[in-house]
C-alpha atoms as a PDB file:
ATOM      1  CA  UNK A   1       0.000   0.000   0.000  1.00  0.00           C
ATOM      2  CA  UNK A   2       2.896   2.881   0.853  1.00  0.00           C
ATOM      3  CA  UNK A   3       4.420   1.881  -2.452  1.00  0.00           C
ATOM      4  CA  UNK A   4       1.037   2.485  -3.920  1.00  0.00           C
ATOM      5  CA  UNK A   5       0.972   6.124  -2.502  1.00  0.00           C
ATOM      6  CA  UNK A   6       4.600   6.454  -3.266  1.00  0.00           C
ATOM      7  CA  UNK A   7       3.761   6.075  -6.913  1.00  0.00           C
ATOM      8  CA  UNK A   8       0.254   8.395  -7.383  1.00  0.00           C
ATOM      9  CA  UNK A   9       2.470  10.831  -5.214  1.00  0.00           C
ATOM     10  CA  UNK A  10       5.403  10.563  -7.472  1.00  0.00           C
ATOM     11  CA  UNK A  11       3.032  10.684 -10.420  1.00  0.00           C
ATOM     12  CA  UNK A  12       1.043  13.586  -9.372  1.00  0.00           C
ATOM     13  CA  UNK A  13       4.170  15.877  -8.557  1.00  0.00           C
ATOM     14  CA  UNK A  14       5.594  15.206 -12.116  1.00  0.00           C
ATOM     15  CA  UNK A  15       1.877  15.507 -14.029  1.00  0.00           C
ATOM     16  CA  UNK A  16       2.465  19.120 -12.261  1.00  0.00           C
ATOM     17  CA  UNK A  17       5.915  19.756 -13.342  1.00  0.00           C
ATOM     18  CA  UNK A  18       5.161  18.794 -17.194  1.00  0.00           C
ATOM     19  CA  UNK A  19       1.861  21.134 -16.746  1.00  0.00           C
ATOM     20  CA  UNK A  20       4.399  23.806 -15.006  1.00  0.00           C
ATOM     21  CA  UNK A  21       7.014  23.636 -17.921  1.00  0.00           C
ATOM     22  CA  UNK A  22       4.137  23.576 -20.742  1.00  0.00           C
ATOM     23  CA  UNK A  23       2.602  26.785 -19.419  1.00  0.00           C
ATOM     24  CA  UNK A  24       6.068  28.157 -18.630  1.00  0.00           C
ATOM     25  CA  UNK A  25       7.319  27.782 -22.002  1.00  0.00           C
ATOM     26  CA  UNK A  26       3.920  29.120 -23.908  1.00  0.00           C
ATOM     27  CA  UNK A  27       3.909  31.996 -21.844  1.00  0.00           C
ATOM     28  CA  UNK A  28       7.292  32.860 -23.351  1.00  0.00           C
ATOM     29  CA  UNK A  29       6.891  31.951 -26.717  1.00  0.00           C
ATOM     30  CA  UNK A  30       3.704  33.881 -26.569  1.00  0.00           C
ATOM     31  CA  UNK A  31       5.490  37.333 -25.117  1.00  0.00           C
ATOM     32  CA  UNK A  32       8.424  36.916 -27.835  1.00  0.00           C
ATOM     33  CA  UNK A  33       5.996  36.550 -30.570  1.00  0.00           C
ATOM     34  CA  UNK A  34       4.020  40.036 -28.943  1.00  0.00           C
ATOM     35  CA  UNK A  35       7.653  41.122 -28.596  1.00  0.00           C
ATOM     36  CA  UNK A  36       8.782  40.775 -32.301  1.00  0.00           C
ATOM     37  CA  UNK A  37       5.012  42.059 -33.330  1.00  0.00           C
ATOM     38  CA  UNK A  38       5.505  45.768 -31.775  1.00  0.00           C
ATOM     39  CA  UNK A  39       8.996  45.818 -32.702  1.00  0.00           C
ATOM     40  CA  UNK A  40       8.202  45.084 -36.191  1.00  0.00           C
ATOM     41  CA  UNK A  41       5.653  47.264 -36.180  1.00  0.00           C
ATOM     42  CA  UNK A  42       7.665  50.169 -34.590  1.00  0.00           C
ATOM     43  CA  UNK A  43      10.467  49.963 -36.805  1.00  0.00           C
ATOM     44  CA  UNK A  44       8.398  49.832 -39.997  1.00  0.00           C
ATOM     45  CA  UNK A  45       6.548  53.373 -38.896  1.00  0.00           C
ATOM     46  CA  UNK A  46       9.544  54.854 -38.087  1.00  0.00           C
ATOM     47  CA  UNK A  47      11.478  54.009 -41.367  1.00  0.00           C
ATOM     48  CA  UNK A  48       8.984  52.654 -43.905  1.00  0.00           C
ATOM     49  CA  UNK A  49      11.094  49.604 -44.258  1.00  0.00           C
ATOM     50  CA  UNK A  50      10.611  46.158 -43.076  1.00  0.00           C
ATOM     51  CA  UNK A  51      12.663  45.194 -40.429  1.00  0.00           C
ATOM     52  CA  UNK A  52      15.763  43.744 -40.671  1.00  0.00           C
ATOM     53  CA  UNK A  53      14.495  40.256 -40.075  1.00  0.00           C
ATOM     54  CA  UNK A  54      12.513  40.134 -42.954  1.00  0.00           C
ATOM     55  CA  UNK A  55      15.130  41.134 -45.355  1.00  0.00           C
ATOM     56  CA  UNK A  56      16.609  37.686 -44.829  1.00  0.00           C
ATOM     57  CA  UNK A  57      15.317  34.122 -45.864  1.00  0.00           C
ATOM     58  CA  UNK A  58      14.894  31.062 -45.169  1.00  0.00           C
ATOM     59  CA  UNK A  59      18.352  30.286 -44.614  1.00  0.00           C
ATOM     60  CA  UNK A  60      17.669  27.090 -47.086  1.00  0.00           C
ATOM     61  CA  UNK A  61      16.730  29.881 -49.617  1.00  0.00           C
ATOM     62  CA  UNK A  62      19.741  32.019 -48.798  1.00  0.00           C
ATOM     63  CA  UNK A  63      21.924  29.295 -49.122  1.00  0.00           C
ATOM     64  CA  UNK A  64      20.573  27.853 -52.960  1.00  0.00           C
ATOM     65  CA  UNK A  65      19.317  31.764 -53.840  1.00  0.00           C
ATOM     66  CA  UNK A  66      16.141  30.180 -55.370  1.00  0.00           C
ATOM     67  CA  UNK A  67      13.614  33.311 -54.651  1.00  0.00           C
ATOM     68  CA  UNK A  68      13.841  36.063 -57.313  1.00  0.00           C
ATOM     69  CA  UNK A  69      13.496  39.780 -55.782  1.00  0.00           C
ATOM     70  CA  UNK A  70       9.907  39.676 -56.813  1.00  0.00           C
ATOM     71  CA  UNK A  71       9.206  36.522 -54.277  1.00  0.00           C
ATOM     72  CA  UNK A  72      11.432  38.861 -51.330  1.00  0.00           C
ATOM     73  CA  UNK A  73       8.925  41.282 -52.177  1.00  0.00           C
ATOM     74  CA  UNK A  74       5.888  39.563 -51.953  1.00  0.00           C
ATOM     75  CA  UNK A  75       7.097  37.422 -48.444  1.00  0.00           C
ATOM     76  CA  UNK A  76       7.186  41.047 -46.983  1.00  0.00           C
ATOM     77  CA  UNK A  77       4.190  41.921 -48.133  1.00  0.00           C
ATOM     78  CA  UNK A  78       2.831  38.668 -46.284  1.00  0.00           C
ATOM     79  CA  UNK A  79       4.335  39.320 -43.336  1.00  0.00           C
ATOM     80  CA  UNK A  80       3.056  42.757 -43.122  1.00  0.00           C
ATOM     81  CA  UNK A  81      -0.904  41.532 -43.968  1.00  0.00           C
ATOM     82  CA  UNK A  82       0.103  39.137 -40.883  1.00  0.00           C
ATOM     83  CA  UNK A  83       1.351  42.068 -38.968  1.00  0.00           C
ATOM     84  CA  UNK A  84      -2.024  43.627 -39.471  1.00  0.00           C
ATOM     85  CA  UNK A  85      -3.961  40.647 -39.105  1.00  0.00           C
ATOM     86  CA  UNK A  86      -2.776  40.571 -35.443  1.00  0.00           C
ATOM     87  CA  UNK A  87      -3.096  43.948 -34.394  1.00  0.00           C
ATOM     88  CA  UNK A  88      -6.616  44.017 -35.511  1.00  0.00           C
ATOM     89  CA  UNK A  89      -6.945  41.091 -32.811  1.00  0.00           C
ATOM     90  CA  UNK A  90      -4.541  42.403 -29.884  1.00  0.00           C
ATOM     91  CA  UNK A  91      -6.135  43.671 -26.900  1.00  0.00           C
ATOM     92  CA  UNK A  92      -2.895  45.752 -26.011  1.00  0.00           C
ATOM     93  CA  UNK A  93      -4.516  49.201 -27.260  1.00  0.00           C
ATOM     94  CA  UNK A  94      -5.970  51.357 -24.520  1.00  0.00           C
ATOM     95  CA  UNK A  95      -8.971  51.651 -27.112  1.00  0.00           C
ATOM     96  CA  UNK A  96     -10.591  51.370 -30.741  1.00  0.00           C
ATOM     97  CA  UNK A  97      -9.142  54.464 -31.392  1.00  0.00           C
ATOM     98  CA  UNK A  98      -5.767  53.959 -30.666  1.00  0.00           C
ATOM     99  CA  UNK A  99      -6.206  50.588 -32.616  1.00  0.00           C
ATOM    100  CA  UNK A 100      -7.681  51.928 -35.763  1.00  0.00           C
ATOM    101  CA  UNK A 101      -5.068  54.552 -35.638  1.00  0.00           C
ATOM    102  CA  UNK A 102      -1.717  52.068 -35.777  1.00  0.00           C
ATOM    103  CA  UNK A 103      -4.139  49.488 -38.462  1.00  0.00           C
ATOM    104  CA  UNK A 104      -4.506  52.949 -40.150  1.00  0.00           C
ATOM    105  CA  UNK A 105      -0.628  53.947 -40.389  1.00  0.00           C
ATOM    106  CA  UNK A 106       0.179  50.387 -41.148  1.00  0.00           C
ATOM    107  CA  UNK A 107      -2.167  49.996 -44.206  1.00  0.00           C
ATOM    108  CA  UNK A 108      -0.941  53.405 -45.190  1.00  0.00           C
ATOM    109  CA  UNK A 109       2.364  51.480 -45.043  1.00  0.00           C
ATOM    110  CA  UNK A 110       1.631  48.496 -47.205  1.00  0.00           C
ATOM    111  CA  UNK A 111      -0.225  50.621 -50.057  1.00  0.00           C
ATOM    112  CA  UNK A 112       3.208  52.302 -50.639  1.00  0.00           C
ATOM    113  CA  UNK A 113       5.140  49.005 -50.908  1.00  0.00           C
ATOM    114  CA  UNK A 114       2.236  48.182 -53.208  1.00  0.00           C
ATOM    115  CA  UNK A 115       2.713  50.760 -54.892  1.00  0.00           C
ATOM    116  CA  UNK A 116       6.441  50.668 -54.660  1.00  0.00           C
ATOM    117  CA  UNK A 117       6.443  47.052 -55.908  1.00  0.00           C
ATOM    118  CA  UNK A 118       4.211  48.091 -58.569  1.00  0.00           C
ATOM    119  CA  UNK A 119       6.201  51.046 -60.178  1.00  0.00           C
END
């Protein structure tokens, strides 16, 4: 029997340690993804470029130099529709305002790589 309750006790305290280390490590993935959002998005209002991280490839594709500079291009342009697809979820903005504001400035941002691209 007290090997019994050695074992459920054994089991229980590492069920919580695995449920511990689970949330632990979403909860940081989550706040560097939030992170790399607002820093992307700062740095592209600031400059009208896309951040330094997106200038760079797959490092598969960097190494064979597959993608033309029209693919480059358009993987920015993803990234920034992604960009806006999460701010027009985030629930970081003190209120709608403030929120259509940034979506505002950031669409502003994509029409002139559009447009850019385009010409």
């Amino acid at each position: 029997m007290d090997l019994l309750l050695l074992f459920i006790g054994a089991s229980l305290i590492g069920a919580v340690m695995v449920v511990w280390v689970i949330t632990w490590t979403t909860n940081r993935a989550a706040g560097s993804a939030i992170t790399r959002y607002f820093k992307a998005s700062e740095h592209i209002l600031e400059t009208g470029q896309p951040p330094p991280q997106w200038l760079k490839g797959p490092a598969r594709e960097r190494l064979f130099r597959r993608k033309s500079k029209l693919a480059i291009d358009e993987r920015q342009l993803i990234k920034l529709d992604e960009l806006i697809r999460f701010f027009e979820h985030c629930s970081f903005y003190e209120d709608d305002f403030a929120r259509e504001q940034h979506l505002a400035q950031l669409e502003s941002v994509r029409e002139a790589w559009r447009a850019g691209r385009a010409g």
